[in-house]
Protein backbone atom coordinates (compact mmCIF):
# COMPACT_ATOMS: atom_id res chain seq x y z
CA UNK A 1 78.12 14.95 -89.15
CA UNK A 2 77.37 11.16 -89.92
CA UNK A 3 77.42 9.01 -86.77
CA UNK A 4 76.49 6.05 -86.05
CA UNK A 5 72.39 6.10 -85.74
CA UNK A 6 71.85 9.48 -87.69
CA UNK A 7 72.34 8.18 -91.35
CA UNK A 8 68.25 9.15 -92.80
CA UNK A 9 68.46 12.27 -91.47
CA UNK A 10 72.34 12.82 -92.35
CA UNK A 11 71.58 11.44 -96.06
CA UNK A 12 68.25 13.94 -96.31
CA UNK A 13 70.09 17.39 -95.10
CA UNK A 14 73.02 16.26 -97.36
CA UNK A 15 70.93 15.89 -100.22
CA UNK A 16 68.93 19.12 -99.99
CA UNK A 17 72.60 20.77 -98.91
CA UNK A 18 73.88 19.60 -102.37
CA UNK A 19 71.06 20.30 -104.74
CA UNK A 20 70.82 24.25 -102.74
CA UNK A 21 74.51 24.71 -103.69
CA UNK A 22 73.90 23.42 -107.19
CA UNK A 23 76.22 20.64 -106.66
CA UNK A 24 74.44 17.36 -106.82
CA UNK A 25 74.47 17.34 -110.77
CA UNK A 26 77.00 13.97 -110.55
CA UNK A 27 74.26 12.12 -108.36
CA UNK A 28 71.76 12.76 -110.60
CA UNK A 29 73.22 12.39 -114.03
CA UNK A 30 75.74 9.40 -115.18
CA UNK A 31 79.11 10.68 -116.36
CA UNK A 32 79.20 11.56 -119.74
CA UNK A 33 82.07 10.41 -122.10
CA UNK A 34 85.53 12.42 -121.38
CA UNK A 35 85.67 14.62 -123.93
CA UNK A 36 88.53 14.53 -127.00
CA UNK A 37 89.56 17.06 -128.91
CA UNK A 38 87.08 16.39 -132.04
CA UNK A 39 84.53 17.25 -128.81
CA UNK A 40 81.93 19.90 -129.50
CA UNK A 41 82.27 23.15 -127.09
CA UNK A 42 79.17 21.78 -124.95
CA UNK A 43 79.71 17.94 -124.80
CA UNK A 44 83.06 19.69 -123.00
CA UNK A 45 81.46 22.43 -120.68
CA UNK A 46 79.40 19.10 -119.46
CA UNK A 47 81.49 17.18 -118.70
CA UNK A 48 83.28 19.94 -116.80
CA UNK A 49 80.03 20.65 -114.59
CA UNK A 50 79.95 16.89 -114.05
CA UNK A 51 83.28 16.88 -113.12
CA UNK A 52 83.33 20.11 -111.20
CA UNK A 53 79.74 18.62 -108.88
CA UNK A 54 81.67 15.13 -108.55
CA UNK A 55 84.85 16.73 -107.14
CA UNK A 56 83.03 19.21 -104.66
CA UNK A 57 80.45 16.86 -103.77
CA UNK A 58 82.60 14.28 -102.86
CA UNK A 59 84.84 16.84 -100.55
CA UNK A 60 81.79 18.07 -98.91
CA UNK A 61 80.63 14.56 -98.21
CA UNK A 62 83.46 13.14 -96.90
CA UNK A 63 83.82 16.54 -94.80
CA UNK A 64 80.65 15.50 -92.91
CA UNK A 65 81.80 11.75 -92.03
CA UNK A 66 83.12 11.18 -88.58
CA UNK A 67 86.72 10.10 -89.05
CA UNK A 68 86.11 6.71 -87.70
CA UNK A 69 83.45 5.80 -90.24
CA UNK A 70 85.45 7.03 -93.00
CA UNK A 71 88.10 4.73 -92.85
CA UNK A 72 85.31 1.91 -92.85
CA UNK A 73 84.00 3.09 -96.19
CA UNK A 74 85.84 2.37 -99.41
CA UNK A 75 87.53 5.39 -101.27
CA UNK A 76 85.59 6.13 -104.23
CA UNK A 77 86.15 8.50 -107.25
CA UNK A 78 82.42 9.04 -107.87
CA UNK A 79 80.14 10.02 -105.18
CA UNK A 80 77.51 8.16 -106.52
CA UNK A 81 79.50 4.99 -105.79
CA UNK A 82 80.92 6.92 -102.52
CA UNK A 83 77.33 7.49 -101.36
CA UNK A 84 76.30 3.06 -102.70
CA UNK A 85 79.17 2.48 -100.00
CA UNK A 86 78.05 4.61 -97.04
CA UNK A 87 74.27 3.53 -97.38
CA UNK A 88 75.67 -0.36 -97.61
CA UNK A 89 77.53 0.27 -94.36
CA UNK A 90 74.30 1.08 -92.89
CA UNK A 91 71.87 -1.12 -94.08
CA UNK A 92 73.55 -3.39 -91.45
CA UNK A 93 73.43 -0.92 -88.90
CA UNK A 94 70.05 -0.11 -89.00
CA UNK A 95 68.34 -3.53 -88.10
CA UNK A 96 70.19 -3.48 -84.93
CA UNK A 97 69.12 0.07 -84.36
CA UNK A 98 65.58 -1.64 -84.89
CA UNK A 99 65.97 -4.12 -82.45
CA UNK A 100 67.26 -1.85 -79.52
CA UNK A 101 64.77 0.82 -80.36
CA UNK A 102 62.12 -2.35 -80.30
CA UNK A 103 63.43 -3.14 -76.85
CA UNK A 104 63.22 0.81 -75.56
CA UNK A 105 59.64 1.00 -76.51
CA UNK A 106 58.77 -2.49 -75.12
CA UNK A 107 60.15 -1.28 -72.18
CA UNK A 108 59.86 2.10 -71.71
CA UNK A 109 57.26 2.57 -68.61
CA UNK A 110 55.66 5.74 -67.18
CA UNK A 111 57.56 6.88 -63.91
CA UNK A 112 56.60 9.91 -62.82
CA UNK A 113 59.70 11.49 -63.57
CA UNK A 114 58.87 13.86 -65.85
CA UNK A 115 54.81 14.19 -67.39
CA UNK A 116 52.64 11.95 -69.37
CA UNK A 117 52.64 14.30 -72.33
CA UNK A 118 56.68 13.74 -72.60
CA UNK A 119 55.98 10.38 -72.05
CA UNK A 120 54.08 10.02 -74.56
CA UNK A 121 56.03 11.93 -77.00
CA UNK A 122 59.43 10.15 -76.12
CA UNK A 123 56.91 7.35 -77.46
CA UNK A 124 56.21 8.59 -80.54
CA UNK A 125 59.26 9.31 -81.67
CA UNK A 126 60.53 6.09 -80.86
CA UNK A 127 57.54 4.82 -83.13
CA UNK A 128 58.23 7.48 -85.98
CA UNK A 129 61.75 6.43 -85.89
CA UNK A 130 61.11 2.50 -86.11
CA UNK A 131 58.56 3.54 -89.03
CA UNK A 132 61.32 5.24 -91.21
CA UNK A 133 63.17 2.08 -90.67
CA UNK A 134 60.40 0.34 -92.10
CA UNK A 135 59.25 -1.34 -88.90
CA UNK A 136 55.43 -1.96 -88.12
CA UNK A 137 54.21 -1.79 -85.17
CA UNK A 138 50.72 -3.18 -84.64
């Protein structure tokens, strides 16, 4: 489920969740034209696979967003603009989760309380996290 500090990994396990079930053919290809009736047969069976990844897509998406961020993100009939409107709420969101994980490193000291190998893992994966939110750290 999305929450509030998980977005990366949410947006990578969706993704590879999507293209597994053969359903992420609407983020990858624009909409073609609705069909008409002068259509040919397969200009119509692709836009029915379009339409068919959109629909599911979007219901599995929104299945995995925590109630309270739904009603934060605009309602969408494509879930490529769905998914434009979930990464914009986050963009915010993530330099403040770089600035407190900035101040847990800074201050993070060794205490005994557990051993220096945990220590210095809880330390790395502060740093790994700042570096897929694009932070350096000299």
């Amino acid at each position: 489920m999305l929450s509030c500090d998980n977005f990366a990994d949410w947006k990578e396990k969706i993704l590879l969740t999507l293209g597994c079930m053969d359903i992420d053919l609407a983020l990858r290809v624009d909409e073609p034209p609705i069909p008409t009736k002068l259509s040919a047969p397969n200009e119509k069976a692709a836009y029915e696979r379009w339409e068919r990844s959109n629909r599911l897509s979007l219901m599995f998406i929104k299945s995995h967003v925590t109630k309270s961020i739904r009603g934060s993100i605009p309602d969408c009939d494509k879930i490529a603009d769905y998914m434009k409107s979930v990464e914009e709420q986050f963009v915010r969101s993530d330099k403040a989760l770089a600035s407190t994980l900035m101040k847990k490193l800074s201050g993070i000291r060794f205490d005994n309380s557990k051993s220096v190998r945990e220590h210095i893992m809880e330390m790395r994966d502060i740093a790994a996290q700042l570096k897929s939110l694009e932070v350096e750290i000299s």
